[in-house]
N, C-alpha and C. Protein backbone atom coordinates (compact mmCIF):
# COMPACT_ATOMS: atom_id res chain seq x y z
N UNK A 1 0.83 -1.20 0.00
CA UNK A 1 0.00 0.00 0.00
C UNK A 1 0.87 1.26 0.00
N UNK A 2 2.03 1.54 0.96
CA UNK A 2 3.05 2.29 0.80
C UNK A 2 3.40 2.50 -0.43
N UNK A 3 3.92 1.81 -1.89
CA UNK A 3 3.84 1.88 -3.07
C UNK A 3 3.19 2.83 -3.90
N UNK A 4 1.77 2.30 -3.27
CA UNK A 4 0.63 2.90 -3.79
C UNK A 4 0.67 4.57 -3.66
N UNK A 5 1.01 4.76 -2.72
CA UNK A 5 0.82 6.09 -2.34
C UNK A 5 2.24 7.12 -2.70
N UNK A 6 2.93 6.06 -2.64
CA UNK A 6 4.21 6.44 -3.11
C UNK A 6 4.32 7.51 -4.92
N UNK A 7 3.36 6.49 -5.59
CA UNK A 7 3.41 6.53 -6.59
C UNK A 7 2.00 7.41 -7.18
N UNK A 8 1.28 7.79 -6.44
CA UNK A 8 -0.04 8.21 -6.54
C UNK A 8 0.59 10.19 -6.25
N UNK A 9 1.50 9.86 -4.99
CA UNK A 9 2.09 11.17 -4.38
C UNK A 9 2.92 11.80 -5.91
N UNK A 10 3.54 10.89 -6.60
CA UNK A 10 4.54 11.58 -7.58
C UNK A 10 3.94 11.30 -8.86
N UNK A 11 2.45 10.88 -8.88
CA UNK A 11 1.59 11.19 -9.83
C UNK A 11 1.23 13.02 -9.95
N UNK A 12 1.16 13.28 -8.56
CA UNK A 12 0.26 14.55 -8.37
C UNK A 12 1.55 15.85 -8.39
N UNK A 13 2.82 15.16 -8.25
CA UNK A 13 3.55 16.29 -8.35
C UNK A 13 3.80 16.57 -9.50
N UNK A 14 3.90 15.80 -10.48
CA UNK A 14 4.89 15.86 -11.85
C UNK A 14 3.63 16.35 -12.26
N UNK A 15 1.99 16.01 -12.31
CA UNK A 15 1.33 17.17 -12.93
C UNK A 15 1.07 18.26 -12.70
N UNK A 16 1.42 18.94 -11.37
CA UNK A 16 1.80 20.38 -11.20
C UNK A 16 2.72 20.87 -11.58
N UNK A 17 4.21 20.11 -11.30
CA UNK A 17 5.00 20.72 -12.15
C UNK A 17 4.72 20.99 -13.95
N UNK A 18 3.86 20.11 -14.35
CA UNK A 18 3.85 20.52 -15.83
C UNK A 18 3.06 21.53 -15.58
N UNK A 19 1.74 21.67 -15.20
CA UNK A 19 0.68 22.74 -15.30
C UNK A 19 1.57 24.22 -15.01
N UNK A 20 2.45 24.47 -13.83
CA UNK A 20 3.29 25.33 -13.23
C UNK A 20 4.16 25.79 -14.66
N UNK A 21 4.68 24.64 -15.06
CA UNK A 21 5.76 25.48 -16.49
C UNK A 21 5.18 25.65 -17.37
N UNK A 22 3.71 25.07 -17.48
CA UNK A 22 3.15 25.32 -19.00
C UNK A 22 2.24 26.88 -18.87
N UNK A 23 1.78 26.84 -17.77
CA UNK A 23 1.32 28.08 -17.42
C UNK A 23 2.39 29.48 -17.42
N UNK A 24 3.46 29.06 -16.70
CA UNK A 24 4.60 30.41 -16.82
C UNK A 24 4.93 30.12 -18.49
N UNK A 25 5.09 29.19 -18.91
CA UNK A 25 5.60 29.56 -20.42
C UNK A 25 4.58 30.43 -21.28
N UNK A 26 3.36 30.12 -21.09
CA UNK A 26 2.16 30.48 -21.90
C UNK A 26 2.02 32.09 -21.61
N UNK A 27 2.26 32.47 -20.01
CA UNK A 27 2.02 33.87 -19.91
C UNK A 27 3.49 34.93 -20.26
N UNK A 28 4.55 33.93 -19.94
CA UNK A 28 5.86 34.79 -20.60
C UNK A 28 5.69 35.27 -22.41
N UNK A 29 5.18 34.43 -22.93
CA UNK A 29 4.43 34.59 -24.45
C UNK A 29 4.29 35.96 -24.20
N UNK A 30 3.26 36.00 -23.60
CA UNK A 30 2.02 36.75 -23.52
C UNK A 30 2.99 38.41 -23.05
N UNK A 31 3.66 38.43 -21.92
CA UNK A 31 4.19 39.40 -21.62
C UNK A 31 5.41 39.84 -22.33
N UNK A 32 6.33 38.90 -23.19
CA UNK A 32 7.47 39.40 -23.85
C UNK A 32 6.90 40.50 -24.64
N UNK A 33 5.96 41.42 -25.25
CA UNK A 33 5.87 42.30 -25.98
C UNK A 33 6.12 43.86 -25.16
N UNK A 34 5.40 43.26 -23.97
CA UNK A 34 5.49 44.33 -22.96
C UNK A 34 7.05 44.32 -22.46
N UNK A 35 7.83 43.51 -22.30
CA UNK A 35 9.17 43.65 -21.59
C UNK A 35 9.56 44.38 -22.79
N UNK A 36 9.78 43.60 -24.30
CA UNK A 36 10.30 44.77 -25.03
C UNK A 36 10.24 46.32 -25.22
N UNK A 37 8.85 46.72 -24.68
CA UNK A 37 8.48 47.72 -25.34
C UNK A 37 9.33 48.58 -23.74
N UNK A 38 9.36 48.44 -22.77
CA UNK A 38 9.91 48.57 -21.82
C UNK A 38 11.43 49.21 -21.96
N UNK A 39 12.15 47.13 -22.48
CA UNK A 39 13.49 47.84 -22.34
C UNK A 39 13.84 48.77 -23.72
N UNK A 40 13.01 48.85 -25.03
CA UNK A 40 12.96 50.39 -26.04
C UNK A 40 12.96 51.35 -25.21
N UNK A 41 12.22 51.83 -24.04
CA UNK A 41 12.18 53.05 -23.45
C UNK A 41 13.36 53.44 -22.95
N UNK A 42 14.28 52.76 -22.21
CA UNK A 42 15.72 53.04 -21.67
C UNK A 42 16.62 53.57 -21.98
């Protein structure tokens, strides 16, 4: 049963970690226009 949970526990991490990088990748998209327009102003 230890197994079980073992493996159930690092079921639930590795899909946060994807959701976590797919989410920061998706919104860095989203904001690189704004960082550029940013560092143009400097």
């Amino acid at each position: 049963m230890a197994y079980f949970w073992y493996g159930f526990f690092l079921v639930i991490l590795y899909g946060v970690i994807v959701l976590y990088y797919y989410s920061r990748g998706r919104h860095r998209k989203v904001e690189a226009p704004k960082y550029k327009m940013l560092d143009d102003e400097e």
